[in-house]
Structure formats: C-alpha cells, structure tokens
Protein backbone atom coordinates (compact mmCIF):
# COMPACT_ATOMS: atom_id res chain seq x y z
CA UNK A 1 0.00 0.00 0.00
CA UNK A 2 1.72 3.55 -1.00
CA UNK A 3 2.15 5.54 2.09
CA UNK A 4 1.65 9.43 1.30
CA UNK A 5 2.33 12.31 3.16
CA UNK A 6 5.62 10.39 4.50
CA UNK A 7 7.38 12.62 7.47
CA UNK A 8 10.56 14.16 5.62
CA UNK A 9 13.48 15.23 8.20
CA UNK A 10 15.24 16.85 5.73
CA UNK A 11 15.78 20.64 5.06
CA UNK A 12 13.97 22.53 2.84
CA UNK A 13 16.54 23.51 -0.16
CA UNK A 14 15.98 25.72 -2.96
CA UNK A 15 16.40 24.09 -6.09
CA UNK A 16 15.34 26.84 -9.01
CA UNK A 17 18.42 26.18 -10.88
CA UNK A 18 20.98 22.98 -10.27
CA UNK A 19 23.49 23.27 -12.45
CA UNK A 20 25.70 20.15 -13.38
CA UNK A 21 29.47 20.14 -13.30
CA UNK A 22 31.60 16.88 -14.84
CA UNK A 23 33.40 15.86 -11.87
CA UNK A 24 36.35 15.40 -14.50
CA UNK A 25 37.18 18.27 -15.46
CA UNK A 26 39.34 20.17 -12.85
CA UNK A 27 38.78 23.85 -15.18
CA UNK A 28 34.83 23.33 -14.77
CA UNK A 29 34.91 22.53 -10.92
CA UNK A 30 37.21 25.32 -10.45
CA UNK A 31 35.02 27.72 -12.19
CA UNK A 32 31.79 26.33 -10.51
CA UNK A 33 33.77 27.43 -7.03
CA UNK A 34 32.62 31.03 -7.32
CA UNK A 35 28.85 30.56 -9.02
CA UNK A 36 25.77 32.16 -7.08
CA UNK A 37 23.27 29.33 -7.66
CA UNK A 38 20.73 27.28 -5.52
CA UNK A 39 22.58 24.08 -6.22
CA UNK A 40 25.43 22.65 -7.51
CA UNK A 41 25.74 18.87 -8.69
CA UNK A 42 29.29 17.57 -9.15
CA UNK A 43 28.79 14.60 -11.73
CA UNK A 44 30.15 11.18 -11.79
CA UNK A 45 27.87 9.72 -14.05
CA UNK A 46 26.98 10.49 -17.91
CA UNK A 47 29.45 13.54 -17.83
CA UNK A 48 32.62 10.71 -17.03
CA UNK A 49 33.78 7.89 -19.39
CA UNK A 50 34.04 4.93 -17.57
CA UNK A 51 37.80 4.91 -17.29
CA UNK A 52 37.99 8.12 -15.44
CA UNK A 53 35.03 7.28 -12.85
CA UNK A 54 37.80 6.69 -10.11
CA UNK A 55 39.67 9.95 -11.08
CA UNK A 56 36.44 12.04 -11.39
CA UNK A 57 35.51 10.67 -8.24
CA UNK A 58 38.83 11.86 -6.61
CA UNK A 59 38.68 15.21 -8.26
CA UNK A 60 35.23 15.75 -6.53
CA UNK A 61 36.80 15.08 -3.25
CA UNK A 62 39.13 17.11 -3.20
CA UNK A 63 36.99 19.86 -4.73
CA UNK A 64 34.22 19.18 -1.91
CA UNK A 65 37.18 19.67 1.20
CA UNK A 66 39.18 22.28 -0.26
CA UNK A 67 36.75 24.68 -2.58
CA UNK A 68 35.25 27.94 -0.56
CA UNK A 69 31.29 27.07 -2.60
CA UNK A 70 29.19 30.26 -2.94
CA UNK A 71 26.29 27.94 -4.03
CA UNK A 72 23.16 27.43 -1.61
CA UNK A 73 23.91 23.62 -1.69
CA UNK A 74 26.34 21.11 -3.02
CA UNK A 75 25.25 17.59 -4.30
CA UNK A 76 27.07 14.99 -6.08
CA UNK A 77 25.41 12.67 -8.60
CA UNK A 78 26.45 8.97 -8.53
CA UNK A 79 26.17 6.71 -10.78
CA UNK A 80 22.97 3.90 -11.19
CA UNK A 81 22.65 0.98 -9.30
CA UNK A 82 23.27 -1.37 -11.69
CA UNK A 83 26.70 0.04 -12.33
CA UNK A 84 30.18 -1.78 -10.50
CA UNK A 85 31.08 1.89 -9.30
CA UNK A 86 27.71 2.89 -7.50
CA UNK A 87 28.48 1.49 -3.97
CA UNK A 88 32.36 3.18 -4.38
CA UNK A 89 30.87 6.24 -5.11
CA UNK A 90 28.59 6.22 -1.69
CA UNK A 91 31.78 4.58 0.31
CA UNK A 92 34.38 6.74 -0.95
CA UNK A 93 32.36 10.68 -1.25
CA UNK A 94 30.49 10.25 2.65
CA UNK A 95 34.14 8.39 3.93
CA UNK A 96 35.98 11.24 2.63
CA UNK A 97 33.36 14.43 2.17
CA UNK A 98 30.23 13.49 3.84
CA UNK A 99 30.35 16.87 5.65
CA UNK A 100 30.29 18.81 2.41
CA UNK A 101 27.07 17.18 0.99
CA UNK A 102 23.83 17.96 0.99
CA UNK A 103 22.42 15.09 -1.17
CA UNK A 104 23.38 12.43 -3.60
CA UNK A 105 22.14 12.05 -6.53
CA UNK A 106 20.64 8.87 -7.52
CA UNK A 107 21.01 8.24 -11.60
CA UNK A 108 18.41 5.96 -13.40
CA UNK A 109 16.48 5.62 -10.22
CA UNK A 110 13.74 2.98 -11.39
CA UNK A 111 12.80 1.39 -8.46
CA UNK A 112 12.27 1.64 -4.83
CA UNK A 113 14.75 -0.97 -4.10
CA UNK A 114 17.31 1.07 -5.99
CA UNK A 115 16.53 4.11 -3.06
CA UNK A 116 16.50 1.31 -0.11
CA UNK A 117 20.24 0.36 -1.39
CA UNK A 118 21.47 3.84 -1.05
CA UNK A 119 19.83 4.95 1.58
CA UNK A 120 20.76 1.69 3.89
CA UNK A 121 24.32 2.34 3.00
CA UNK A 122 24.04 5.83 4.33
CA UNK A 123 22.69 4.60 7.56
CA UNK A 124 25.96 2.61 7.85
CA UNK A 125 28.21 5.21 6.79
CA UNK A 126 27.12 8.15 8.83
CA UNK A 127 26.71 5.56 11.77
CA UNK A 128 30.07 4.30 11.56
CA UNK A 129 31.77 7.78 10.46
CA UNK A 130 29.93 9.78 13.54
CA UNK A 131 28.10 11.99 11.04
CA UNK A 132 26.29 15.00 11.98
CA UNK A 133 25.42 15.61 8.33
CA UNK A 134 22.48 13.61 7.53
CA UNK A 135 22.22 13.35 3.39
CA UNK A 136 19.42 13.55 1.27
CA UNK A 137 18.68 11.82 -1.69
CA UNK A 138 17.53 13.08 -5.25
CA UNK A 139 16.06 10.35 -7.74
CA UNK A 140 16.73 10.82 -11.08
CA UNK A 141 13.58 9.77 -13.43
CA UNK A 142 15.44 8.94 -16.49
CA UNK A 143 13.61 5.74 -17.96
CA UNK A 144 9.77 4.34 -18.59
CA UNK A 145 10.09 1.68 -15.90
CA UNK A 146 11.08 4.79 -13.58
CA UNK A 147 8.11 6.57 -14.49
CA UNK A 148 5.99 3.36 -14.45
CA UNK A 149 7.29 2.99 -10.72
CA UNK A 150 7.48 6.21 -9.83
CA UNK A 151 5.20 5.80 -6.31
CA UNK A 152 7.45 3.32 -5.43
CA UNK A 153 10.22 5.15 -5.20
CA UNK A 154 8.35 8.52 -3.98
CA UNK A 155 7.62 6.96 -0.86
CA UNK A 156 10.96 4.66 -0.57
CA UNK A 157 12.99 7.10 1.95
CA UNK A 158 12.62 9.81 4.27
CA UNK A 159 15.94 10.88 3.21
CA UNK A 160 13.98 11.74 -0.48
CA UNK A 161 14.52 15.17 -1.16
CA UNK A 162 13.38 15.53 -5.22
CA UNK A 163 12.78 13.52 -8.46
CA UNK A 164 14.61 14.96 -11.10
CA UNK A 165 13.08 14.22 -14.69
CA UNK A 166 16.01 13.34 -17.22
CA UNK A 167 14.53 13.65 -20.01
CA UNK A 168 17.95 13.14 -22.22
CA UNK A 169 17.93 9.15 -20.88
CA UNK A 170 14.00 9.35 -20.74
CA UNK A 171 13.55 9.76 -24.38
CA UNK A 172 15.84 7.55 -25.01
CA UNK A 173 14.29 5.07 -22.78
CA UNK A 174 10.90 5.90 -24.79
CA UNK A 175 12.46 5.56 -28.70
CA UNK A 176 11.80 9.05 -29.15
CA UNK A 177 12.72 11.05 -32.30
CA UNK A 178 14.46 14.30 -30.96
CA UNK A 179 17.53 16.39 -32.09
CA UNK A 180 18.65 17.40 -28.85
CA UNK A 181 17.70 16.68 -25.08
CA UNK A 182 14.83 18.98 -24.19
CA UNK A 183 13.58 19.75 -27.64
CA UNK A 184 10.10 18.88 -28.57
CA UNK A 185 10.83 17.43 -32.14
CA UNK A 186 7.62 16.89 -34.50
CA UNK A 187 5.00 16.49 -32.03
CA UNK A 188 2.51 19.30 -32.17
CA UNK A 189 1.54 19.07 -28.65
CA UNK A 190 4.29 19.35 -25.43
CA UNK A 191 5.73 16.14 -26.02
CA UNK A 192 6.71 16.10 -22.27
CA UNK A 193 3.55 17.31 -20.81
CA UNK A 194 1.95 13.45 -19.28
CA UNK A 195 5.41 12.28 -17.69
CA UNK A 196 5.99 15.83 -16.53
CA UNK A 197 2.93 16.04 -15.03
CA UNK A 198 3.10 12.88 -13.51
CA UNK A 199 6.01 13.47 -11.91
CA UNK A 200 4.70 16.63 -10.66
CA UNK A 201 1.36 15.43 -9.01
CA UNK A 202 3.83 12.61 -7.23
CA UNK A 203 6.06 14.60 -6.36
CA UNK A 204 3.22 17.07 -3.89
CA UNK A 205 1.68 13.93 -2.70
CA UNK A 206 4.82 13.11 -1.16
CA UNK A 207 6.15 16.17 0.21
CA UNK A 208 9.20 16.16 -2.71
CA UNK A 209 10.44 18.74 -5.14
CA UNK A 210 9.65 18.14 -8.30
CA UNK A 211 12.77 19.43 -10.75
CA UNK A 212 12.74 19.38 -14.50
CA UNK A 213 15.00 17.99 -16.83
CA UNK A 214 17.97 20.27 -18.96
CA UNK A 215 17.61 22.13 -22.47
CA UNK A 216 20.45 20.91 -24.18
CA UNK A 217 20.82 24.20 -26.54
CA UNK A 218 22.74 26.44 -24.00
CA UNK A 219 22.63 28.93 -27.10
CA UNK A 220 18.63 29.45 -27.32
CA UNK A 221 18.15 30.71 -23.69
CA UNK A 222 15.00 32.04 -25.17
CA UNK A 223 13.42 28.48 -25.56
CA UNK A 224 14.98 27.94 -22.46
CA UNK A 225 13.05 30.24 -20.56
CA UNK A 226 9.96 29.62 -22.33
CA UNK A 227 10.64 25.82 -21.03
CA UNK A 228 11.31 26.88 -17.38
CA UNK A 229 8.20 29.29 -17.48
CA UNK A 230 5.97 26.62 -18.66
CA UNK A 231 7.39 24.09 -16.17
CA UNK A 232 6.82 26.14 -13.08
CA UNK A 233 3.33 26.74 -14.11
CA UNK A 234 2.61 23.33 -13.84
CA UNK A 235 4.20 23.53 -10.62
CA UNK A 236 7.66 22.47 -10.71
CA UNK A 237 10.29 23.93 -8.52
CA UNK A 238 13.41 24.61 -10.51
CA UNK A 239 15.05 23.00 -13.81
CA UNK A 240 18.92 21.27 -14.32
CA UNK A 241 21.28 23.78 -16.03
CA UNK A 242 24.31 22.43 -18.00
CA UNK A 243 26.16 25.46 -18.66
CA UNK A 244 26.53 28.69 -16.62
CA UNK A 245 24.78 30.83 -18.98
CA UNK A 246 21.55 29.40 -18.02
CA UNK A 247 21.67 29.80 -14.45
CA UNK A 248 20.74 33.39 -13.94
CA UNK A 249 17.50 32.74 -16.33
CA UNK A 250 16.42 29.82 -14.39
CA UNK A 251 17.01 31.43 -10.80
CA UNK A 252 14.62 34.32 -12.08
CA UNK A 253 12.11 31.92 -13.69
CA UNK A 254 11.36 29.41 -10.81
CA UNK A 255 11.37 32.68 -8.35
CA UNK A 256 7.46 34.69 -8.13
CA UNK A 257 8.03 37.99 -9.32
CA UNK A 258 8.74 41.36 -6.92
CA UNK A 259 5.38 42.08 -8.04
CA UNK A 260 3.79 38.78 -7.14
CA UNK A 261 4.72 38.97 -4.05
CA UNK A 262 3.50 42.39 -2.98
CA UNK A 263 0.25 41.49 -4.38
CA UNK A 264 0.54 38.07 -2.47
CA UNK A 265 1.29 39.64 0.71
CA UNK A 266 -1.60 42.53 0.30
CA UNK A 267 -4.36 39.64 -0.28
CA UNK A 268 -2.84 37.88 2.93
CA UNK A 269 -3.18 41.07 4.68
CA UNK A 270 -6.96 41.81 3.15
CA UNK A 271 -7.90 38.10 3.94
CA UNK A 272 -6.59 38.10 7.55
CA UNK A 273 -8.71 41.61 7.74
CA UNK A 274 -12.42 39.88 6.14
CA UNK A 275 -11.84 36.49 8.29
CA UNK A 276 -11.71 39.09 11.43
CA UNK A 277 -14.89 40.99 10.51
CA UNK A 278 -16.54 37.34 9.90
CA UNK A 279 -16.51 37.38 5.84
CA UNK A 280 -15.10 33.90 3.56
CA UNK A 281 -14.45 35.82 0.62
CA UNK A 282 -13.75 39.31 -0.66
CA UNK A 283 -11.98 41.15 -3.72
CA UNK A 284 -8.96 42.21 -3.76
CA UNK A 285 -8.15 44.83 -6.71
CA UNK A 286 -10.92 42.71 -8.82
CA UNK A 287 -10.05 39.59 -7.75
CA UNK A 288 -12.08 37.21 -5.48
CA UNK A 289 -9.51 35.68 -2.43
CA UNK A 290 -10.93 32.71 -0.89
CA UNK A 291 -9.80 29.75 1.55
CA UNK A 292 -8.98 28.02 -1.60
CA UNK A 293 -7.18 31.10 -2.89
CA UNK A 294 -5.17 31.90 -0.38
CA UNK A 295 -3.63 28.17 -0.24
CA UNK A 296 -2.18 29.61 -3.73
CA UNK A 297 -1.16 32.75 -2.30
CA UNK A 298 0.82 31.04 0.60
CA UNK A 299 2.43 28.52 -1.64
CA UNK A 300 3.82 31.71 -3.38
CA UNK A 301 4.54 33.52 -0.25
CA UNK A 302 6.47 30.23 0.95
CA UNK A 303 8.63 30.01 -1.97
CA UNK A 304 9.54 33.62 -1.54
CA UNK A 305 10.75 33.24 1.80
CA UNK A 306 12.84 30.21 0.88
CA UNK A 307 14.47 32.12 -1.91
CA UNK A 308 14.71 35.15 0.60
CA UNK A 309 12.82 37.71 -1.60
C-alpha cells in the first residue's frame, strides 16, 4: 500500500536552478567554485567515461574539502545501481566528504529498491563515520520503468529530497525522435507534458520537489526560458542547467516575481482583515480571495521566503 504524506526530516533547499558540473574536469569545478546558484551537482555519471570514474571521483573530493562554494547547496550525482562503481561512489564521497554534501544524486532511479540500497548504505556510513550531516537523496527519473514505478520510489525514503526528470535518458528510454535533449521534435503538442505532469502530481503527494530535466541548446536561452516558465506553471520547482549561462534565467524563472509577491502579501493582509470581521471571501483589486485562494497565495509567499525575496 503507497504511504503518502511520508514525514521528511530533511531541510527545505531551494532548487530553481541545479546546475551540473563533470566531476572530470578540474577547469569546470574550479570555475563552478565562485557561481551564485541554488545548487550545484558535481557529476560522476553520464558527464565521465568509464575509465575516469575513479579519477572524477577523486577530483570531486578534493573539490568538496578544499573549494570555498558560494552555491546554496552542493550535491554529487552517482552513478545507477546497476553500475560496479555505485556502492564506491557512496563509500568513498560520505568516507571522505560526507560533511560537504547535501544530497546524492541517484542516476536511473527505477525502483524503490534502488533508493533502499542507497539509503541503507548511508545509515551505515554516517553511523560508523559519527556523522552530523544527515544526506538527502535526489532520484533521477530517467527511464519508462522509472516513471511506471514512480510511487514506489516517492515513498521509498525519508531521506527523499526531489525527483529529477532526465529527459535526455528518458527519451531515449521511450524511442523518441528528438535532435537534442529537451527539444520537442515533431510532435505538435508538449511532447513532455503526461510524464511531466506525472512526476509533478507525485512529487506534492509526497512532500518532494519536483525538478525538471535540462535544455540541451545552451545557445537558445529564449526556448529555455519559455521551457522553465511553462514548467513552473505546472508547478515544478526549478530546472537542471548544464552550462553557466543558463543559471541566472532559471534562478529568475522558478522565483514569483517582486510584483507577485506584494500582491501576495496585500491579499494575505486583506484576507486576515475579512476572516476578522466574519466574511469567507472578498476582492482584492478585482479579484475574489478565498480559503482556496489563499492556499495559492501562501504557496507563493512560501517560496519567496525560501528564496529570501
């Protein structure tokens, strides 16, 4: 039976933009030191060939203990399950950094048991190491039997902190015709829209943020932010960046506008004011604010304070 509304002991992070950084590639780490963004993931999966896993893996140690991070938080995604250097990459990042990380990311998460194994071998690790640092996990949905499971592994850990849709793998996994990762090819309609949406509505049942996949066409940052805008609307809470140039337009598209706010915080105001003098529902500069309206309005007003606007 799927258990919803599952405690969650972990911190609230902002997530509008996470930007991936190949953990091989000492330049990009370096550069990624001094980025203002909500979160940073070093990468030891797709971004790595497989014979530079172990040195990628080292790099991101050493750039965990030693780099001065400007970024809100700083994650590391590991590679699948499946793989012969998942359990290294646990043992090996929390033995060696577990202090530094906020969460691991979990590539080609398509089951619960493939959460169960990684969180389990956190118990151990923080148990054993004395941890005070207790790290989340972020499941990337990056294949139909992901999707198809997706419940599962929503309600798989406390430790759960996000699904991520990877929609580069995804339409792979799905025999998809597409130029590049993100684009919508031939298909009139949004050609993401159902697992996007699914995602989404699991995601809130859960208590998990729901993060969308990467544009792969750093150059068009106007698709991009048409992408982002759309995606937030639906009611996801930030999108993966792959290059640098996208961060500032995804930090400014997941955040409610200066303007949103002030409105949000005058209806809160107005509402507080009508519930006082025994009224359910007034207007508000032409528009009606309800009990069911104002659950929108402090969604809004939530996600401000978390991004400190």
């Amino acid at each position: 039976m799927l258990r919803l509304n599952i405690p969650r002991p972990q911190p609230l992070r902002p997530r509008r933009c996470q930007l991936s950084v190949p953990g091989s590639s000492e330049k990009m780490l370096a550069k990624a030191e001094a980025l203002t963004v909500d979160s940073i993931i070093l990468d030891l999966e797709d971004a790595v060939a497989p014979n530079a896993k172990e040195l990628a893996r080292g790099q991101v140690i050493k750039a965990l203990t030693e780099h001065q991070w400007q970024a809100t938080s700083i994650s590391v995604r590991i590679n699948a399950t499946d793989t012969p250097w998942c359990h290294e990459d646990i043992i090996h990042l929390v033995s060696h950094a577990g202090a530094q990380i906020s969460t691991l990311v979990l590539a080609k998460t398509n089951q619960a048991a493939d959460v169960h194994f990684v969180h389990l071998l956190l118990d151990q690790l923080e148990q054993k190491l004395g941890l005070q640092n207790r790290i989340g996990i972020e499941g990337l949905i990056e294949d139909v039997s992901g999707l198809l499971h997706i419940e599962d592994i929503a309600g798989a850990s406390d430790r759960l902190e996000s699904l991520i849709f990877g929609l580069g793998d995804y339409s792979a996994s799905q025999h998809m015709r597409l130029n590049a990762i993100g684009s919508t090819g031939d298909y009139p309609p949004d050609i993401w829209h159902y697992p996007r949406y699914k995602l989404i509505t699991t995601c809130h049942a859960y208590g998990l943020d729901p993060i969308d996949g990467p544009y792969a066409d750093f150059k068009d940052l106007d698709t991009l932010q048409t992408e982002a805008k759309n995606a937030a609307t639906l009611g996801m809470f930030g999108k993966w960046a792959i290059h640098p140039s996208q961060v500032e337009h995804l930090q400014r598209a997941f955040a409610p506008s200066p303007e949103a706010v002030t409105q949000a915080r005058k209806q809160q105001a107005a509402f507080a004011a009508a519930l006082a003098n025994g009224q359910g529902a007034i207007a508000v500069d032409g528009v009606m604010v309800d009990a069911a309206s104002m659950r929108l309005v402090q969604n809004l007003l939530d996600r401000a304070e978390l991004y400190g606007l």
